[in-house]
Protein backbone atom coordinates (compact mmCIF):
# COMPACT_ATOMS: atom_id res chain seq x y z
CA UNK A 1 0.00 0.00 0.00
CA UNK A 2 1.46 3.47 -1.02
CA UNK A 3 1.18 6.11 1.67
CA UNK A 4 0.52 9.82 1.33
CA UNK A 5 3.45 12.12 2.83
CA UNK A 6 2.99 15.65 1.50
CA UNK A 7 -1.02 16.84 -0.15
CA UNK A 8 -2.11 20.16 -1.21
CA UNK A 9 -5.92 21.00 -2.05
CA UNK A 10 -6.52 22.97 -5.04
CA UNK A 11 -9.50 25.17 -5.66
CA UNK A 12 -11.15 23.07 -8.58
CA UNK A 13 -11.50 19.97 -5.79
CA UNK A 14 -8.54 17.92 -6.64
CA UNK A 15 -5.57 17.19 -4.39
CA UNK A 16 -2.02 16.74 -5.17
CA UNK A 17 -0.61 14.06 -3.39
CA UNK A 18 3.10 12.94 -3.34
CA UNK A 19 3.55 9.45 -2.02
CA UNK A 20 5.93 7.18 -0.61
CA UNK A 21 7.29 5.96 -3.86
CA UNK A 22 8.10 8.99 -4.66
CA UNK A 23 5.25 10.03 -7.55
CA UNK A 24 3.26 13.02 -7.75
CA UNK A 25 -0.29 12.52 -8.37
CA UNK A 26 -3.75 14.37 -8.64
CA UNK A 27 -6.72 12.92 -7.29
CA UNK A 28 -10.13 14.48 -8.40
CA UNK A 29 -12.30 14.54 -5.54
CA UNK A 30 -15.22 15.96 -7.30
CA UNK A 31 -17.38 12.54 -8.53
CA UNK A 32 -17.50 11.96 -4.21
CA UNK A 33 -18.99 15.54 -3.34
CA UNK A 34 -22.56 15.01 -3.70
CA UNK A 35 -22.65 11.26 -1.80
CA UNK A 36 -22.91 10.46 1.72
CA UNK A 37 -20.24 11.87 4.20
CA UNK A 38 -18.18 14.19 1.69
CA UNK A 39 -20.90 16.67 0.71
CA UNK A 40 -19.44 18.77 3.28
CA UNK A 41 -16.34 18.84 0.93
CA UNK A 42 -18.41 20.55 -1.20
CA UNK A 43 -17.43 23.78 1.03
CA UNK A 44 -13.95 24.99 -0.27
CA UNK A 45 -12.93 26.58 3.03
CA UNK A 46 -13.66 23.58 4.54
CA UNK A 47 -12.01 21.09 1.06
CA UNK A 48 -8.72 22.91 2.14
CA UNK A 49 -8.54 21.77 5.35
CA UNK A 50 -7.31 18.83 5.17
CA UNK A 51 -4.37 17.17 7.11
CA UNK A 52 -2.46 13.94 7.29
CA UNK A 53 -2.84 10.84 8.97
CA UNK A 54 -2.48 7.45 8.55
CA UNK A 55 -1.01 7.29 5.50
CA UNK A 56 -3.88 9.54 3.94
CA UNK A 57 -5.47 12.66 4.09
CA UNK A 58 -8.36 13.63 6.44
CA UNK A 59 -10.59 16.53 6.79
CA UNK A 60 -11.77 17.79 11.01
CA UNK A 61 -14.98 15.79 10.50
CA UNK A 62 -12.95 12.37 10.09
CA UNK A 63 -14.12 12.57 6.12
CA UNK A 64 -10.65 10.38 4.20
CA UNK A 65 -10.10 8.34 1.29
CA UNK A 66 -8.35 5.28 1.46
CA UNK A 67 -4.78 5.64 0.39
CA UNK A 68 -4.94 2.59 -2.44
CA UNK A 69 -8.27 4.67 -3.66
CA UNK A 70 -6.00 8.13 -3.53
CA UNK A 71 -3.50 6.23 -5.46
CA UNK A 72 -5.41 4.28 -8.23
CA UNK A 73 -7.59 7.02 -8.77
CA UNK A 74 -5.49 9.81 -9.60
CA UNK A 75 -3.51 10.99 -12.63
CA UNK A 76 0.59 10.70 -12.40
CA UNK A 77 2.09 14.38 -12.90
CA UNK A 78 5.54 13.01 -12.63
């Protein structure tokens, strides 16, 4: 499994994500915005706030993606 170590939100909802193995990636979080637990995503202010942990990035209402999802789902940029 391929951890996140550094992320930065961007203002069109994706997140660019370097992992453990070194690539860069971007990881479109818009198709989960309008189900269940990450509508409140949908609230930029809030999208940037995200932090580390676990290998993966959370928002202050526990909201995360599972790294492997992070990782398959996102475009390489390096």
């Amino acid at each position: 499994m391929n951890k996140v170590t550094e992320a930065t939100p961007n203002d069109d909802f994706t997140i660019d994500l370097r992992f453990d193995d070194g690539s860069l990636r971007r990881f479109d979080a818009k198709p989960y915005l309008d189900k269940g637990v990450f509508r409140e995503l949908k609230n930029i202010h809030y999208f940037r706030n995200l932090s580390l942990a676990y290998g993966t990035v959370q928002w202050p209402n526990e909201q995360d993606f599972a790294p492997d999802t992070l990782y398959i789902e996102s475009e390489l940029l390096n």
